[in-house]
Protein backbone atom coordinates (compact mmCIF):
# COMPACT_ATOMS: atom_id res chain seq x y z
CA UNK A 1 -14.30 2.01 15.68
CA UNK A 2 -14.35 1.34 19.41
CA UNK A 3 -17.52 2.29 21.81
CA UNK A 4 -15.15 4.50 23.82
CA UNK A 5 -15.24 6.88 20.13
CA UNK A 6 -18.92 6.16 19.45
CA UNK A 7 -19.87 7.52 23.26
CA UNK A 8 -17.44 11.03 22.46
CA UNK A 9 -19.31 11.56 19.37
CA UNK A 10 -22.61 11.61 20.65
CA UNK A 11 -21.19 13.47 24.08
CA UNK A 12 -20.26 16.17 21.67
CA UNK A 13 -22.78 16.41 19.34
CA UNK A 14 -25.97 14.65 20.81
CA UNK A 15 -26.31 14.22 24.46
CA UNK A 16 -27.56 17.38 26.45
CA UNK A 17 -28.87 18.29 30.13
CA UNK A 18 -32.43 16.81 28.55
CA UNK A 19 -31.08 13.87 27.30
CA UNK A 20 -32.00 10.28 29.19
CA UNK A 21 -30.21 7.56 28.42
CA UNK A 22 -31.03 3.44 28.87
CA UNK A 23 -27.66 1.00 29.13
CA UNK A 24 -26.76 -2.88 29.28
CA UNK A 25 -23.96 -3.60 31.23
CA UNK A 26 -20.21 -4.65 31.01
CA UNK A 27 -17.89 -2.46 28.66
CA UNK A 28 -20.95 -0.38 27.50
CA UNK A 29 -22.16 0.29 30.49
CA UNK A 30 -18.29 1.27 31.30
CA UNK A 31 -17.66 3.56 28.25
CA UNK A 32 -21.40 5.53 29.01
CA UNK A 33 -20.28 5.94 32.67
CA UNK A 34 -17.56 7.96 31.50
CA UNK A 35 -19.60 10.30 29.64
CA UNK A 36 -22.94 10.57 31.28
CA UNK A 37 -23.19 8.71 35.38
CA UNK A 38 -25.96 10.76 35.88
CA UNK A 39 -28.11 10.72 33.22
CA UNK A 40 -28.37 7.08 32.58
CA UNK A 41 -30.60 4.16 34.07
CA UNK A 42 -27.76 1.51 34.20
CA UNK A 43 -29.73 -1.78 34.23
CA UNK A 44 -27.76 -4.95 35.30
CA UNK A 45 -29.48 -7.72 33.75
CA UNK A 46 -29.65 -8.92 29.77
CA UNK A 47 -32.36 -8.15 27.40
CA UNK A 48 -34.45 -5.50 29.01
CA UNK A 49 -32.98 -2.31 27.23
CA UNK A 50 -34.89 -1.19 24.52
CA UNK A 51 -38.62 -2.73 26.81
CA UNK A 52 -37.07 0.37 29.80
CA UNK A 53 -36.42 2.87 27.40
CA UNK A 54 -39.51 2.49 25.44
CA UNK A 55 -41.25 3.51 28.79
CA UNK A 56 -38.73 6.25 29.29
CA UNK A 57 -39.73 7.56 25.89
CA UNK A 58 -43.30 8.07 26.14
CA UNK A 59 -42.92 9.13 29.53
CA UNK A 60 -40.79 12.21 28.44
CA UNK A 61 -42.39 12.39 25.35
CA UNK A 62 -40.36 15.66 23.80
CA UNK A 63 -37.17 14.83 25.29
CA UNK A 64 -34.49 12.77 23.78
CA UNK A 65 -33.32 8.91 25.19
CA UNK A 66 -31.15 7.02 23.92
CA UNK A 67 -31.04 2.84 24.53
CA UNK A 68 -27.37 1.81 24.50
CA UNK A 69 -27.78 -1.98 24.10
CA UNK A 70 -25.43 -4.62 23.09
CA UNK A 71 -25.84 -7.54 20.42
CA UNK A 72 -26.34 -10.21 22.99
CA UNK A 73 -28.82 -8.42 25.14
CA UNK A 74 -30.79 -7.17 22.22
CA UNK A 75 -30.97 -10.63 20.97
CA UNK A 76 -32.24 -11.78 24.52
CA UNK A 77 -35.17 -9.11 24.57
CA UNK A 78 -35.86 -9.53 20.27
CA UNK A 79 -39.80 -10.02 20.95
CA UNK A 80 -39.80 -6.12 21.81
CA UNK A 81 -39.45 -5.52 18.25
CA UNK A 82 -43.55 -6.11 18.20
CA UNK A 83 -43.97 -3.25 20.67
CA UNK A 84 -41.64 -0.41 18.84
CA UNK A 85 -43.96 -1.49 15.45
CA UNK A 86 -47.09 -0.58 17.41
CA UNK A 87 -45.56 2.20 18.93
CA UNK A 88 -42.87 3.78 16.17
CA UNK A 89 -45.21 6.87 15.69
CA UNK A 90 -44.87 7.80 19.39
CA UNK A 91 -41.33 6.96 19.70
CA UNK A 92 -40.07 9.68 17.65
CA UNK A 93 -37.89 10.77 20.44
CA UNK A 94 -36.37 7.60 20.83
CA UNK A 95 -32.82 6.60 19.06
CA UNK A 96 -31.85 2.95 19.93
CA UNK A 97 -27.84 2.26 19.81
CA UNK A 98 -26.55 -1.78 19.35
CA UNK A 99 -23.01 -2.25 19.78
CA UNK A 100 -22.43 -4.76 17.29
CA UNK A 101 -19.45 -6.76 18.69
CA UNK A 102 -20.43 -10.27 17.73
CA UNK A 103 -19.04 -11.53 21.33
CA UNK A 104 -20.83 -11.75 24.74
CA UNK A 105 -17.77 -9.48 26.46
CA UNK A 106 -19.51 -9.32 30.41
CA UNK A 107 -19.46 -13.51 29.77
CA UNK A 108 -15.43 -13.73 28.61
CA UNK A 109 -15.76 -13.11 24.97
CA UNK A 110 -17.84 -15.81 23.24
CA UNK A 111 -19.66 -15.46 19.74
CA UNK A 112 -23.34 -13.93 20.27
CA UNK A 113 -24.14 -16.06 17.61
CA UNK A 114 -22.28 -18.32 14.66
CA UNK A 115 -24.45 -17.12 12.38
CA UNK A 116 -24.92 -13.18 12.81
CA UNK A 117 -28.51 -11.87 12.12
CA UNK A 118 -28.90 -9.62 9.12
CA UNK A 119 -30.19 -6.46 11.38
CA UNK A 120 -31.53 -4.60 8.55
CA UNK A 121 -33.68 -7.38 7.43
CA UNK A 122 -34.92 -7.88 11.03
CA UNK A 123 -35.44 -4.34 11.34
CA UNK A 124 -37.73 -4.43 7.28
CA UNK A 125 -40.09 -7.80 8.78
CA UNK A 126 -41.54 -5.06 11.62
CA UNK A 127 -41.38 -1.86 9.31
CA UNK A 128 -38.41 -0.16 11.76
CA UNK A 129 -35.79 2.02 10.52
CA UNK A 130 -32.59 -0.25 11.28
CA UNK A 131 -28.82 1.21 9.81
CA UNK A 132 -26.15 -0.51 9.93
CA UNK A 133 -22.48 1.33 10.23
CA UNK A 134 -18.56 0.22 10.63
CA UNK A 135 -17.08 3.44 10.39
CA UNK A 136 -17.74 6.69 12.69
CA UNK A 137 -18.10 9.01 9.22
CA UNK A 138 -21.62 6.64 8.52
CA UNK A 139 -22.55 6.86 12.08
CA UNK A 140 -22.40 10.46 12.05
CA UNK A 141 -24.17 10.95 8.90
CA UNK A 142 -27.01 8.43 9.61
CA UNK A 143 -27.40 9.67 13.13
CA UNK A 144 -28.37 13.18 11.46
CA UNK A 145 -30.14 12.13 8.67
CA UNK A 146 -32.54 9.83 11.04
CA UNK A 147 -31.62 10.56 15.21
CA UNK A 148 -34.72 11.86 16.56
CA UNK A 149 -36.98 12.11 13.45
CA UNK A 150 -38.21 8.63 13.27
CA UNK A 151 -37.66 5.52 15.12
CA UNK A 152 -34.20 4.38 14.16
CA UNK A 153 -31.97 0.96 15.36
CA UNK A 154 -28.29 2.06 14.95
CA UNK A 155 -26.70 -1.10 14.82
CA UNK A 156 -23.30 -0.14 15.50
CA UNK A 157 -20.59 -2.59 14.49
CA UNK A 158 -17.57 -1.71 16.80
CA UNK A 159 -13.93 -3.95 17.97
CA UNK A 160 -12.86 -3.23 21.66
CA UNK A 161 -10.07 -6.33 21.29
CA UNK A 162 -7.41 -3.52 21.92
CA UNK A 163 -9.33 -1.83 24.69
CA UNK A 164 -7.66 -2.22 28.44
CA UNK A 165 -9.36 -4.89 30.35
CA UNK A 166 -9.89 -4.30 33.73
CA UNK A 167 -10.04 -0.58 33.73
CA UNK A 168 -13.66 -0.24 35.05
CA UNK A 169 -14.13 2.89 37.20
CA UNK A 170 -18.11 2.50 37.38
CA UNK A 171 -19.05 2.12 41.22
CA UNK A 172 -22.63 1.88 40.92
CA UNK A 173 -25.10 -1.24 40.37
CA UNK A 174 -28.62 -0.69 39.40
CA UNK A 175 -29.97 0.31 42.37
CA UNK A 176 -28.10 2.94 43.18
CA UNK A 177 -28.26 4.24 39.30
CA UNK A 178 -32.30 3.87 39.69
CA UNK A 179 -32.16 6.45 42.47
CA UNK A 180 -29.48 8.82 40.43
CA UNK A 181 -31.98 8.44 36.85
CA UNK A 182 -34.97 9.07 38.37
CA UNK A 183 -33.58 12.46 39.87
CA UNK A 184 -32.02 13.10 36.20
CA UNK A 185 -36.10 12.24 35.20
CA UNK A 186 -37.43 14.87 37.86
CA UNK A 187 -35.14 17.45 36.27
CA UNK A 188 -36.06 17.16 32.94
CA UNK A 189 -39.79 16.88 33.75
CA UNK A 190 -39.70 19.82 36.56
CA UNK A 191 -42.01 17.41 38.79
CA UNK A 192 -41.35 15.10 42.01
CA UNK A 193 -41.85 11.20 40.91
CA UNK A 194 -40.28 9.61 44.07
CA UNK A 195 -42.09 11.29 46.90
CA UNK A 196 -42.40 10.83 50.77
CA UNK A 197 -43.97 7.97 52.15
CA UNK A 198 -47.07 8.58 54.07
CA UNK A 199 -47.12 7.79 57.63
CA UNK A 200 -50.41 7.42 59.59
């Protein structure tokens, strides 16, 4: 299962005008791109993923948002984990997406770790809903049994070793994507968050 077959199942099934969406970078941020420019806060630094779309989240409240993180950045920005426990109940409408690819691809393919961490059991010590899947059958199966009904990790295990290198098409850094989400957030909310400046 590669992320370029996770991102078409949940373009077909899950993600809709209303949907906001949260990514890391490198081949993620690549394969989310392709299916949704406008709709996602692209963030270009490590470990600030889940943190974002936790305010996203409550700020929508009803909507959906997805966090697509990766297994190195999620690792970077663990201490989160106390926040989601305090805040499961209200985070409902949040579905939070690892790829699980035991390398650090942005940083030339190095192990995240040499021991993995047992996600579920990470996901038990706070009380958080955490499934694990290697197949897209169990991802599509746990993402409707749990997607958007309580706070869920999807920790999806995926192997991009035969994916092109090199193919990026993404020509926009986080600034430029902060502009493009927040008019995606104006949309969905029907209200004007970045407004004139006021000139005396």
């Amino acid at each position: 299962m590669t992320t370029k077959e996770v991102m078409s199942f949940l373009d077909e099934s899950w993600i809709s005008e209303k949907t906001s969406m949260i990514c890391s970078l490198g081949r993620t941020a690549q394969e989310v791109y392709d299916v949704s420019p406008n709709q996602t806060l692209f963030l270009d630094a490590m470990g600030d993923v889940v943190s974002t779309a936790i305010g996203v989240a409550l700020g929508v409240a009803e909507d959906p948002v997805i966090a697509f993180d990766t297994d190195g950045s999620n690792l970077m920005g663990i201490t989160i984990l106390s926040s989601l426990a305090a805040l499961k109940n209200k985070l409902q409408n949040l579905a939070i997406i690892v790829f699980n690819n035991n390398i650090l691809e942005s940083g030339g393919g190095m192990k995240t770790t040499d021991v993995g961490p047992n996600w579920e059991h990470l996901g038990e010590a706070w009380g958080i809903q955490t499934v694990q899947v290697t197949n897209l059958k169990d991802l599509k199966n746990s993402f409707e049994k749990f997607a958007f009904k309580e706070l869920t990790y999807f920790v999806v295990n995926v192997d991009n070793t035969e994916c092109v290198q090199g193919d990026s098409t993404k020509d926009i850094d986080g600034i430029e994507s902060k502009y493009i989400f927040t008019r995606h957030l104006e949309r969905v909310k029907n209200e004007k968050i970045l407004k004139p400046c006021l000139k005396n």
